[in-house]
PDB file of N, CA and C in Angstrom:
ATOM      1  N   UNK A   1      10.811  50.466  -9.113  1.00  0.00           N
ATOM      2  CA  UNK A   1      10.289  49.849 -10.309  1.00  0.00           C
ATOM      3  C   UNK A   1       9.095  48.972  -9.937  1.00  0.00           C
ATOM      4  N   UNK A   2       8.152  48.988 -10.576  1.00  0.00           N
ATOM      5  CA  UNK A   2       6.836  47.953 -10.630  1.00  0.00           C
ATOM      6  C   UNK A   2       6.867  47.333 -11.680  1.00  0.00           C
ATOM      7  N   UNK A   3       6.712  46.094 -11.938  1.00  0.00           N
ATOM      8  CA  UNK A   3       6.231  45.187 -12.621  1.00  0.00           C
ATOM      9  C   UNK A   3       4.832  44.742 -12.570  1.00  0.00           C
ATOM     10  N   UNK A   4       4.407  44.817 -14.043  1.00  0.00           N
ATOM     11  CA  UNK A   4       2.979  44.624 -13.714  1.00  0.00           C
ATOM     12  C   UNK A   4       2.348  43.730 -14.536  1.00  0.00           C
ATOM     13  N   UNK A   5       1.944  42.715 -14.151  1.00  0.00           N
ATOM     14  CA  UNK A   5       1.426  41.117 -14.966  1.00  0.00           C
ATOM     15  C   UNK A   5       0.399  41.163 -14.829  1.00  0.00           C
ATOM     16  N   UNK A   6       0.002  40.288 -15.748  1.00  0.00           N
ATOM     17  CA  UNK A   6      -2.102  39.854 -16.162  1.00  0.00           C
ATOM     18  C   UNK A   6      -1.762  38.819 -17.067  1.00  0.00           C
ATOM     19  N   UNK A   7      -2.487  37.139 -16.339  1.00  0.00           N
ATOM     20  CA  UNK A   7      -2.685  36.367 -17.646  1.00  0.00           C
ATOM     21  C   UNK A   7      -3.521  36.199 -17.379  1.00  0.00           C
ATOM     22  N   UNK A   8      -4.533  35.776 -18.401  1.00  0.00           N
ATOM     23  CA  UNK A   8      -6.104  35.882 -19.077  1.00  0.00           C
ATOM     24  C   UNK A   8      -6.345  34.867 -20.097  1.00  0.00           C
ATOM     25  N   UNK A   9      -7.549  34.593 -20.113  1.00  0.00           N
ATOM     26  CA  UNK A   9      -8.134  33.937 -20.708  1.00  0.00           C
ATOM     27  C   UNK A   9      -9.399  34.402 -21.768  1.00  0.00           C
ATOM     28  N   UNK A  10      -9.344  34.310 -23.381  1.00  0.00           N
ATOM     29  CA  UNK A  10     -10.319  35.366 -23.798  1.00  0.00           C
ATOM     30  C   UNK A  10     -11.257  34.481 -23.886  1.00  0.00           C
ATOM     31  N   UNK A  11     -12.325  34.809 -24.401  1.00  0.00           N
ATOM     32  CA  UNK A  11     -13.610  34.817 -24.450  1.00  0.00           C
ATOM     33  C   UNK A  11     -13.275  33.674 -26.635  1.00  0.00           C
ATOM     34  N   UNK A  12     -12.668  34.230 -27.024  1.00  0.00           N
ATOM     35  CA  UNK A  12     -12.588  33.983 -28.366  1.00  0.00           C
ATOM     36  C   UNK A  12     -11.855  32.147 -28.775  1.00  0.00           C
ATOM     37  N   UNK A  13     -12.750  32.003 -29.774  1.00  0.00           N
ATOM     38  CA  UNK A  13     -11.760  30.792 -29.704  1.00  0.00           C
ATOM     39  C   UNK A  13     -10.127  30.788 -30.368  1.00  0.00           C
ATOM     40  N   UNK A  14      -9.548  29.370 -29.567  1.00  0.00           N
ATOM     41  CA  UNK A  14      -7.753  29.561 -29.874  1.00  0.00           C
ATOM     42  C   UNK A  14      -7.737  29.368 -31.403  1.00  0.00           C
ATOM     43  N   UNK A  15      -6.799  30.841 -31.425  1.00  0.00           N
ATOM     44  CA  UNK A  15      -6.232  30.476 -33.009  1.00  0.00           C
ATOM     45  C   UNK A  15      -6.881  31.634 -33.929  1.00  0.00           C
ATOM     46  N   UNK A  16      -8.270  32.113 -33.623  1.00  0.00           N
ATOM     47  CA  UNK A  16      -9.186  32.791 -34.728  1.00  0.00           C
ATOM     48  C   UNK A  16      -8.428  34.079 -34.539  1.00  0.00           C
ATOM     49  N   UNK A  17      -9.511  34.531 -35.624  1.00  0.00           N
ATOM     50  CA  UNK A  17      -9.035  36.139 -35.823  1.00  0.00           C
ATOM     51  C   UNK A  17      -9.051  37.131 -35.110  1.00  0.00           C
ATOM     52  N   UNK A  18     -10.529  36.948 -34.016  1.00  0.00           N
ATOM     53  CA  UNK A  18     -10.824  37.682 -33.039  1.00  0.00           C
ATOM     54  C   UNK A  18      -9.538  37.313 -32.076  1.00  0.00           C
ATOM     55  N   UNK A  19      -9.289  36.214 -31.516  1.00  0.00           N
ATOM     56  CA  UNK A  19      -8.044  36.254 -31.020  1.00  0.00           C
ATOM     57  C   UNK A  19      -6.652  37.164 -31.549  1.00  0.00           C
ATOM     58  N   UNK A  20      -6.533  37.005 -32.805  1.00  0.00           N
ATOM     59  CA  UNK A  20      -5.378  37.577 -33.368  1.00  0.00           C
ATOM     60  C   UNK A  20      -5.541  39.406 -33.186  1.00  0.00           C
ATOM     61  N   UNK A  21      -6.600  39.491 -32.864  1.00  0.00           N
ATOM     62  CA  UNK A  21      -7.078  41.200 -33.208  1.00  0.00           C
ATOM     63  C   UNK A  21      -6.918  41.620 -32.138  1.00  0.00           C
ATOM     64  N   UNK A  22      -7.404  40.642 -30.994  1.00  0.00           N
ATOM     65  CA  UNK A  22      -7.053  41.628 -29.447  1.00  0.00           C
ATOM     66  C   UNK A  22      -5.922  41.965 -29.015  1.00  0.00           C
ATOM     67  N   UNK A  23      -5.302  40.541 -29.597  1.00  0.00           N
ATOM     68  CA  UNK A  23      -3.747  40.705 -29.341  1.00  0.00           C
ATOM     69  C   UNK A  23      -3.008  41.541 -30.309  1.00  0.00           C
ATOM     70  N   UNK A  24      -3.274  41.837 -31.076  1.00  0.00           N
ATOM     71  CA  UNK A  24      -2.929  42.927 -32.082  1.00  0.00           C
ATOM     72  C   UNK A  24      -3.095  44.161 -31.816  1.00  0.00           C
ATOM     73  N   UNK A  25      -4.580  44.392 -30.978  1.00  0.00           N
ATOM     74  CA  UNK A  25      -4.920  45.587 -30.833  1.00  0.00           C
ATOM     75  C   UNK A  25      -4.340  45.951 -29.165  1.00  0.00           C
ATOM     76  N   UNK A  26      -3.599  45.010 -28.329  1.00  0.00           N
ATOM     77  CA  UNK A  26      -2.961  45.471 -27.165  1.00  0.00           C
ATOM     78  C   UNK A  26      -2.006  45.987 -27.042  1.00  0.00           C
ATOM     79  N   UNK A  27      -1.179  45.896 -28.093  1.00  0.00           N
ATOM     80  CA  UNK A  27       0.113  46.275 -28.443  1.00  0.00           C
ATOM     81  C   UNK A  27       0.400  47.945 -28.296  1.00  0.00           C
ATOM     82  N   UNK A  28      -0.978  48.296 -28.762  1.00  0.00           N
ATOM     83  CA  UNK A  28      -1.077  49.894 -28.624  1.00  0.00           C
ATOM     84  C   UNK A  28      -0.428  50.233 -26.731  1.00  0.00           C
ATOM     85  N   UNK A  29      -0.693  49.098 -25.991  1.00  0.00           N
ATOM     86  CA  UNK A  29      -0.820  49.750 -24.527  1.00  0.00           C
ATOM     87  C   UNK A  29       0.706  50.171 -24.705  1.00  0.00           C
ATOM     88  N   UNK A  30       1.589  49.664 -25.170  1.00  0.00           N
ATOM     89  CA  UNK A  30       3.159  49.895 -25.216  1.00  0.00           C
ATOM     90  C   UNK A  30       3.518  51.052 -25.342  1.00  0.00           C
ATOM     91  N   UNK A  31       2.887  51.967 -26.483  1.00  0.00           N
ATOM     92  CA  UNK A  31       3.159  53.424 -26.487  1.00  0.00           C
ATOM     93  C   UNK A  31       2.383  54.216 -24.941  1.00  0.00           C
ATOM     94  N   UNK A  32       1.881  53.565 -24.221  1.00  0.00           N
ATOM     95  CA  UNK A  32       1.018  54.967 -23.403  1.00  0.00           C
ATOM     96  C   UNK A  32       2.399  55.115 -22.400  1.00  0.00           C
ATOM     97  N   UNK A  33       2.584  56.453 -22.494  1.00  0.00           N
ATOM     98  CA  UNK A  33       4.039  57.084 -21.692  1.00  0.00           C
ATOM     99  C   UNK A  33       3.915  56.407 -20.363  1.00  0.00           C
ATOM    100  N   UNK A  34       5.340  55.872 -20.084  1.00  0.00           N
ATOM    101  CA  UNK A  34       5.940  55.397 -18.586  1.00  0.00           C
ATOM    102  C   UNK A  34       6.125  53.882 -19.233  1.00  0.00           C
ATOM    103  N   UNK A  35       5.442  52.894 -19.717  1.00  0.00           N
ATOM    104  CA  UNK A  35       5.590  52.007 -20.024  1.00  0.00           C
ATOM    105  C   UNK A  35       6.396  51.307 -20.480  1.00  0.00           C
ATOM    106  N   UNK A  36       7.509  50.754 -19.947  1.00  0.00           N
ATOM    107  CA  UNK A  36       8.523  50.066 -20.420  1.00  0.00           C
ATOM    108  C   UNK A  36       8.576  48.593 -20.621  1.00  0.00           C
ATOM    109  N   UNK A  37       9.465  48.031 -21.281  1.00  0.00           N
ATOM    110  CA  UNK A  37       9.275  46.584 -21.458  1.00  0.00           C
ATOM    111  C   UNK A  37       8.338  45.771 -21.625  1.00  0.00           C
ATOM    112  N   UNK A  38       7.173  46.357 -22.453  1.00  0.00           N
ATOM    113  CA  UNK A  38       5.831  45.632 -23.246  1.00  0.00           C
ATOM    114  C   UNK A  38       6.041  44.541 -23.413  1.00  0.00           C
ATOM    115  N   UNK A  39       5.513  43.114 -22.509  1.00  0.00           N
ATOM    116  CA  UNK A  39       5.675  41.528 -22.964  1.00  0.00           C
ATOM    117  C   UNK A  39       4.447  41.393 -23.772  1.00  0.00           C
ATOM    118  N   UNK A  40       4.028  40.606 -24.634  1.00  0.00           N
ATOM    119  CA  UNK A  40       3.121  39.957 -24.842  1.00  0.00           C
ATOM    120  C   UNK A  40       3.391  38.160 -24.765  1.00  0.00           C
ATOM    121  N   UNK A  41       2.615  37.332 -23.827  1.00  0.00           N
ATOM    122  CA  UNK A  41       3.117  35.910 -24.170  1.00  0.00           C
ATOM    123  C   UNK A  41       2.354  35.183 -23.773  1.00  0.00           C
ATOM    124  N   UNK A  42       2.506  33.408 -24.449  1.00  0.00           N
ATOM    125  CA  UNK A  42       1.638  32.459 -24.082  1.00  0.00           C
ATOM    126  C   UNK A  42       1.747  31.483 -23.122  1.00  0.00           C
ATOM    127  N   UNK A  43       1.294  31.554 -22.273  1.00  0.00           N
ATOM    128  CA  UNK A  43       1.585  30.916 -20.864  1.00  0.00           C
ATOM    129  C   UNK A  43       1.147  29.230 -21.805  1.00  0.00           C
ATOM    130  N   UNK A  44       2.567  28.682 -21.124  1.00  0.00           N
ATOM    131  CA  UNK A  44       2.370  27.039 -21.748  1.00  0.00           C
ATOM    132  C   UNK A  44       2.287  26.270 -20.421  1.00  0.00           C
ATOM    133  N   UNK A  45       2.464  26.324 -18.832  1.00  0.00           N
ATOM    134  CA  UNK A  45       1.711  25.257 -18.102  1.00  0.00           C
ATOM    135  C   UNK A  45       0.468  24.650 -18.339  1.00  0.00           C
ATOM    136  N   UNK A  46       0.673  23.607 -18.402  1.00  0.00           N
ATOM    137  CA  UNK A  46      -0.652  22.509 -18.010  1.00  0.00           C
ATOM    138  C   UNK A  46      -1.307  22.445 -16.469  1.00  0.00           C
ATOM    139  N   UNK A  47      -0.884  24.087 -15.027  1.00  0.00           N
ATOM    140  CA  UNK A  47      -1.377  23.823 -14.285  1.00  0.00           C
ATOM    141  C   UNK A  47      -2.063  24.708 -13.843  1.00  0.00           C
ATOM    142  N   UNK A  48      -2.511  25.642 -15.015  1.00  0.00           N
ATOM    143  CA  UNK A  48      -3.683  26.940 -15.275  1.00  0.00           C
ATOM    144  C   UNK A  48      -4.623  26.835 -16.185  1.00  0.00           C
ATOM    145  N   UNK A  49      -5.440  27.267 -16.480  1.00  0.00           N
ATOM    146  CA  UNK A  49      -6.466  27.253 -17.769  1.00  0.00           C
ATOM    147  C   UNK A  49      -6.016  28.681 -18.224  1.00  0.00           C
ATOM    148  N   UNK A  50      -5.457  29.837 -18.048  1.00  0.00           N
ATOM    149  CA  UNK A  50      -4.791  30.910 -18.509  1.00  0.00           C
ATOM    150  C   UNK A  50      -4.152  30.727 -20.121  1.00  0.00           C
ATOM    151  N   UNK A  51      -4.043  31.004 -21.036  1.00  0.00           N
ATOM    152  CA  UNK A  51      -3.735  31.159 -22.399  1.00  0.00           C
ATOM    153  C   UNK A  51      -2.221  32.567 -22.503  1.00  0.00           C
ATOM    154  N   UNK A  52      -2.872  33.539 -21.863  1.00  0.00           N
ATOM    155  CA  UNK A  52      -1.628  34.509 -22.471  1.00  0.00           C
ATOM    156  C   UNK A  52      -1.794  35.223 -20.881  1.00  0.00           C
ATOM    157  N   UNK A  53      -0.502  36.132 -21.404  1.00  0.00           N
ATOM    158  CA  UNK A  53       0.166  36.976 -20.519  1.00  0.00           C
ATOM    159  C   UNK A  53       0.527  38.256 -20.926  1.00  0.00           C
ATOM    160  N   UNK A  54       0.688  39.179 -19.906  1.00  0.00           N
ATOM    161  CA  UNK A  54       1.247  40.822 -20.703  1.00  0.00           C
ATOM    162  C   UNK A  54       1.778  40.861 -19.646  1.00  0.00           C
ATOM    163  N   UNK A  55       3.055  41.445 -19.666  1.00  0.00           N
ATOM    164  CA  UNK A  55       4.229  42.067 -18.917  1.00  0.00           C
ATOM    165  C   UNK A  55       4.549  43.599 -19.026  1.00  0.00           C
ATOM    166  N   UNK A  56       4.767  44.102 -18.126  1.00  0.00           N
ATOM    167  CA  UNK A  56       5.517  45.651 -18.553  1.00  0.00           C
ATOM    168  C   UNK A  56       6.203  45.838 -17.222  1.00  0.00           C
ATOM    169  N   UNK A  57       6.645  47.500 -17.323  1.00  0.00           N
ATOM    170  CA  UNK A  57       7.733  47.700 -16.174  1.00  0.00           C
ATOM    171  C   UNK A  57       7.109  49.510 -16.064  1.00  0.00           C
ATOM    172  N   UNK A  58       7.220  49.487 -15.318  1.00  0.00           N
ATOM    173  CA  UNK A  58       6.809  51.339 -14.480  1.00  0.00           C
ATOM    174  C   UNK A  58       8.395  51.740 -13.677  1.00  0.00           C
ATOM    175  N   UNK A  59       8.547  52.835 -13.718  1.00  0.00           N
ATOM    176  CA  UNK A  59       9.967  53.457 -13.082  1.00  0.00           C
ATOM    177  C   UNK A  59       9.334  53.358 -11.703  1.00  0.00           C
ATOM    178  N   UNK A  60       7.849  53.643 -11.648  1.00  0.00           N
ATOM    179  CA  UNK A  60       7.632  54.291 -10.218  1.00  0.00           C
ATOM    180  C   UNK A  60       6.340  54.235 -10.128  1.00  0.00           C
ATOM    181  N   UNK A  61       5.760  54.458  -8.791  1.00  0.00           N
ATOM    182  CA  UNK A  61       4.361  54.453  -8.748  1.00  0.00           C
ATOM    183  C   UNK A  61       3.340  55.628  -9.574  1.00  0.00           C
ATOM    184  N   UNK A  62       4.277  56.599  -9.734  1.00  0.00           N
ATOM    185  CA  UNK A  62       3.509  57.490 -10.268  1.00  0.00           C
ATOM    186  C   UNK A  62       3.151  56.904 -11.911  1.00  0.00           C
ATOM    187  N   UNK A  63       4.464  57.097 -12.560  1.00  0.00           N
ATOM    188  CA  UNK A  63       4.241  55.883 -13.684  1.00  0.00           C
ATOM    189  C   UNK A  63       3.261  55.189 -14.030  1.00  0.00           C
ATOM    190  N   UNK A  64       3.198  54.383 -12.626  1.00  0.00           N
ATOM    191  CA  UNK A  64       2.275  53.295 -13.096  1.00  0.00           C
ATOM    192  C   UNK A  64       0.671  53.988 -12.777  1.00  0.00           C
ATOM    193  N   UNK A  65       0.499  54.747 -11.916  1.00  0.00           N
ATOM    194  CA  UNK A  65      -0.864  55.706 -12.001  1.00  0.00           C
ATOM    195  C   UNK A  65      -1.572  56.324 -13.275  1.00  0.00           C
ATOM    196  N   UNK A  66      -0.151  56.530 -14.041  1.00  0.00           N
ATOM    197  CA  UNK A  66      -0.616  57.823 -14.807  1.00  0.00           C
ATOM    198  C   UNK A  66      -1.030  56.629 -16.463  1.00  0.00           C
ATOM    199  N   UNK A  67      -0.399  55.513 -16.213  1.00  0.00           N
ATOM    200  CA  UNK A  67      -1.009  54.398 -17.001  1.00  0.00           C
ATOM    201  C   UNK A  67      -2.636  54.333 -17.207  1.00  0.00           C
ATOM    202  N   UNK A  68      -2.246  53.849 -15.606  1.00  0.00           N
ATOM    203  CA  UNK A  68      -3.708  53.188 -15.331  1.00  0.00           C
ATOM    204  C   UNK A  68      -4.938  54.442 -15.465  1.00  0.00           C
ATOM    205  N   UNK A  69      -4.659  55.451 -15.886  1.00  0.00           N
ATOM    206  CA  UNK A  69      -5.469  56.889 -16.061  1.00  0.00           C
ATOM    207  C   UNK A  69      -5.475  57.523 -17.438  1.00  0.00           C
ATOM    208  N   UNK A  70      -4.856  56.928 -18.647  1.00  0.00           N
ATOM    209  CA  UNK A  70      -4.372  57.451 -19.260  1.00  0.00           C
ATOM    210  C   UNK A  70      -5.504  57.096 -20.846  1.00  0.00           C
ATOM    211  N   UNK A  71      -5.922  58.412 -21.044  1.00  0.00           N
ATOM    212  CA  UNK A  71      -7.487  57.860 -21.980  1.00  0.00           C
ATOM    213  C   UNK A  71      -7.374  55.939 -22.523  1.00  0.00           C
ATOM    214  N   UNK A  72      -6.020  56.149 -23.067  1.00  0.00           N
ATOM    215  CA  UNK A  72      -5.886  55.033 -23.886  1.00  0.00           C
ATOM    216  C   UNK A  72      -5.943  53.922 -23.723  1.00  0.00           C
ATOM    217  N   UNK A  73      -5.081  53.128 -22.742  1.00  0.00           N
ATOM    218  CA  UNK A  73      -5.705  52.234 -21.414  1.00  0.00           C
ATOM    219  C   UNK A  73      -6.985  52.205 -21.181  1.00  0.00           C
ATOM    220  N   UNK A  74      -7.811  53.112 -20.087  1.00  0.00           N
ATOM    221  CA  UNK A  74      -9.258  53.053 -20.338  1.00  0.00           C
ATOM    222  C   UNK A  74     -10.114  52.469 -21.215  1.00  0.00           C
ATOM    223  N   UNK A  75      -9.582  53.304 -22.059  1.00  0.00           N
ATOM    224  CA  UNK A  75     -10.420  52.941 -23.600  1.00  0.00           C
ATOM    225  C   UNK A  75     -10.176  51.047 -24.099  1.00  0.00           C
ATOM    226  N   UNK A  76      -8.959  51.203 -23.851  1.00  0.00           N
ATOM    227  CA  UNK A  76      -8.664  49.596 -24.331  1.00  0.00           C
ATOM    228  C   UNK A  76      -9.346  48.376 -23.146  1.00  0.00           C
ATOM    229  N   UNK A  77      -9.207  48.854 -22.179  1.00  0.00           N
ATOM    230  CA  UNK A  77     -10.352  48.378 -20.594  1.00  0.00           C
ATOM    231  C   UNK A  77     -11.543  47.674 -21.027  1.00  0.00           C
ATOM    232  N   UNK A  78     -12.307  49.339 -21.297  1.00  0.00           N
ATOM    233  CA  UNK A  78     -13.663  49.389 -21.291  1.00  0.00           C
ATOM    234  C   UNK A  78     -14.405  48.856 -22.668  1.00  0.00           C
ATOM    235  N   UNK A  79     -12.956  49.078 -23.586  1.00  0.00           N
ATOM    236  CA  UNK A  79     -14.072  48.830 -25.211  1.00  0.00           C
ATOM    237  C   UNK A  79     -12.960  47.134 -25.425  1.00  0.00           C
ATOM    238  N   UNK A  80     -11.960  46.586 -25.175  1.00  0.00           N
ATOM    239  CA  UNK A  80     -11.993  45.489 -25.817  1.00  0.00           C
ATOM    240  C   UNK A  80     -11.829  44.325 -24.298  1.00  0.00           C
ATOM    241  N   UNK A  81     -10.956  45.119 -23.208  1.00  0.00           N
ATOM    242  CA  UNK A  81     -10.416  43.954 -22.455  1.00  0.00           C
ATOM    243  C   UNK A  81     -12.235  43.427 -21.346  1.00  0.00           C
ATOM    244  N   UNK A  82     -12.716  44.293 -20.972  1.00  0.00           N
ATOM    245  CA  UNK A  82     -13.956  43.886 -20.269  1.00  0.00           C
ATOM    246  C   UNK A  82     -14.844  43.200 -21.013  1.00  0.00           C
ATOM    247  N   UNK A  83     -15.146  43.404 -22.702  1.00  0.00           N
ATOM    248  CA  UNK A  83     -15.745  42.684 -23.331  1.00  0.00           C
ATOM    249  C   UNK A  83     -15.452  40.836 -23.798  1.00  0.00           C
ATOM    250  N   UNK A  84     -14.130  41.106 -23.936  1.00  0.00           N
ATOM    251  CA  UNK A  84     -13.690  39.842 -24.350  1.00  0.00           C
ATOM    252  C   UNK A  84     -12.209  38.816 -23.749  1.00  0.00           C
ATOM    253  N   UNK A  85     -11.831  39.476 -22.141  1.00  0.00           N
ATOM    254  CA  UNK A  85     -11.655  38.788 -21.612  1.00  0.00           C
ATOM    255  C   UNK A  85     -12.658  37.796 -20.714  1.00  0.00           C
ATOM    256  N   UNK A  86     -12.092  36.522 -20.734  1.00  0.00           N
ATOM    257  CA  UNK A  86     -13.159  35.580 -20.205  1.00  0.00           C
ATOM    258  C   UNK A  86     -12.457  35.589 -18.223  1.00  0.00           C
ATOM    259  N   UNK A  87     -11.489  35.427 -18.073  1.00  0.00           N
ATOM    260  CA  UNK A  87     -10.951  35.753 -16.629  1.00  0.00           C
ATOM    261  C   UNK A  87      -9.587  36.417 -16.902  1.00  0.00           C
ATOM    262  N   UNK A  88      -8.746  36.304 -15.472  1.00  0.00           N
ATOM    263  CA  UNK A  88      -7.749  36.746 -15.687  1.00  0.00           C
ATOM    264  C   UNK A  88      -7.360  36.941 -14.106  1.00  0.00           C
ATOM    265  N   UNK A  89      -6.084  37.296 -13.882  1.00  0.00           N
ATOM    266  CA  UNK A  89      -5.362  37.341 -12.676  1.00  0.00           C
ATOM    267  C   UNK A  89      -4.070  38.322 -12.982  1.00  0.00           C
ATOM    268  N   UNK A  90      -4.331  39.543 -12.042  1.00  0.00           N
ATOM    269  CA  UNK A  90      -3.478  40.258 -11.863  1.00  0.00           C
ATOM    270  C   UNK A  90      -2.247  40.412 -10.885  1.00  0.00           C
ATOM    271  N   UNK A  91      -1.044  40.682 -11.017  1.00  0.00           N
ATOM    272  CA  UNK A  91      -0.112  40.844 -10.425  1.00  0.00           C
ATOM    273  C   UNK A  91       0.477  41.557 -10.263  1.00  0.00           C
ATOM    274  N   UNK A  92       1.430  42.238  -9.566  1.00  0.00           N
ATOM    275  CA  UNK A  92       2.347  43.873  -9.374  1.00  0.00           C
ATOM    276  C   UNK A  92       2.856  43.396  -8.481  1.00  0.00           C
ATOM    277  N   UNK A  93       3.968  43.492  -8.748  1.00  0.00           N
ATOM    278  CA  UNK A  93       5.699  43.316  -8.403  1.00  0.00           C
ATOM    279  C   UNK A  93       6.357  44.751  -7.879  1.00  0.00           C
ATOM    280  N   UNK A  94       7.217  44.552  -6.805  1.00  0.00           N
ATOM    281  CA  UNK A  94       8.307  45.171  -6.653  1.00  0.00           C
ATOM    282  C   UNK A  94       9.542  44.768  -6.178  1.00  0.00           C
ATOM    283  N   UNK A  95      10.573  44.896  -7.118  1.00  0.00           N
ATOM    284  CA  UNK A  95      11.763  44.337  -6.367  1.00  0.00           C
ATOM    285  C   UNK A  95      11.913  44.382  -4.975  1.00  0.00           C
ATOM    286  N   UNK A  96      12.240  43.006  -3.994  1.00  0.00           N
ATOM    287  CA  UNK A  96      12.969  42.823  -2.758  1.00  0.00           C
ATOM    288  C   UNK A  96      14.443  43.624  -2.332  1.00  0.00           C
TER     289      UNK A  96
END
């Protein structure tokens, strides 16, 4: 199993619509096949400047390949997350 995290920081200000839309429009990543356990959430430490988080789960590496390849992803990449994320920090997990 892989676990695979990203919290980010957008580009949009907190609260607006453009905020509400990206996060609206990520939700789609949940259907792209292999993808299990779709988080969406708001990171509340005071010892990041990070705002939100996305969680999911892959059975396997292949899984998680065929994600990261998969038009729809891409598309969500190239047309909303490269435009209007402001940073972000990635993570991938595998159970000990």
């Amino acid at each position: 199993m892989i676990r695979h995290t990203v919290v980010f920081r957008l580009r949009h200000a907190p609260n607006s619509a453009e905020e509400k839309d990206f996060l609206e429009a990520a939700k789609a990543l949940a259907a792209i096949p292999g993808v299990e356990r779709f988080e969406q959430l708001r990171q509340v430490s005071r010892k990041n400047g990070y705002a939100f988080g996305f969680s999911m789960e892959f059975a396997d590496e292949a899984a998680y390949d065929g994600y990261n390849r998969h038009p729809d992803h891409v598309a969500f990449v190239e047309g909303r997350w490269l435009p209007e994320v402001a940073d972000f920090l990635e993570i991938d997990y595998i159970p000990l």
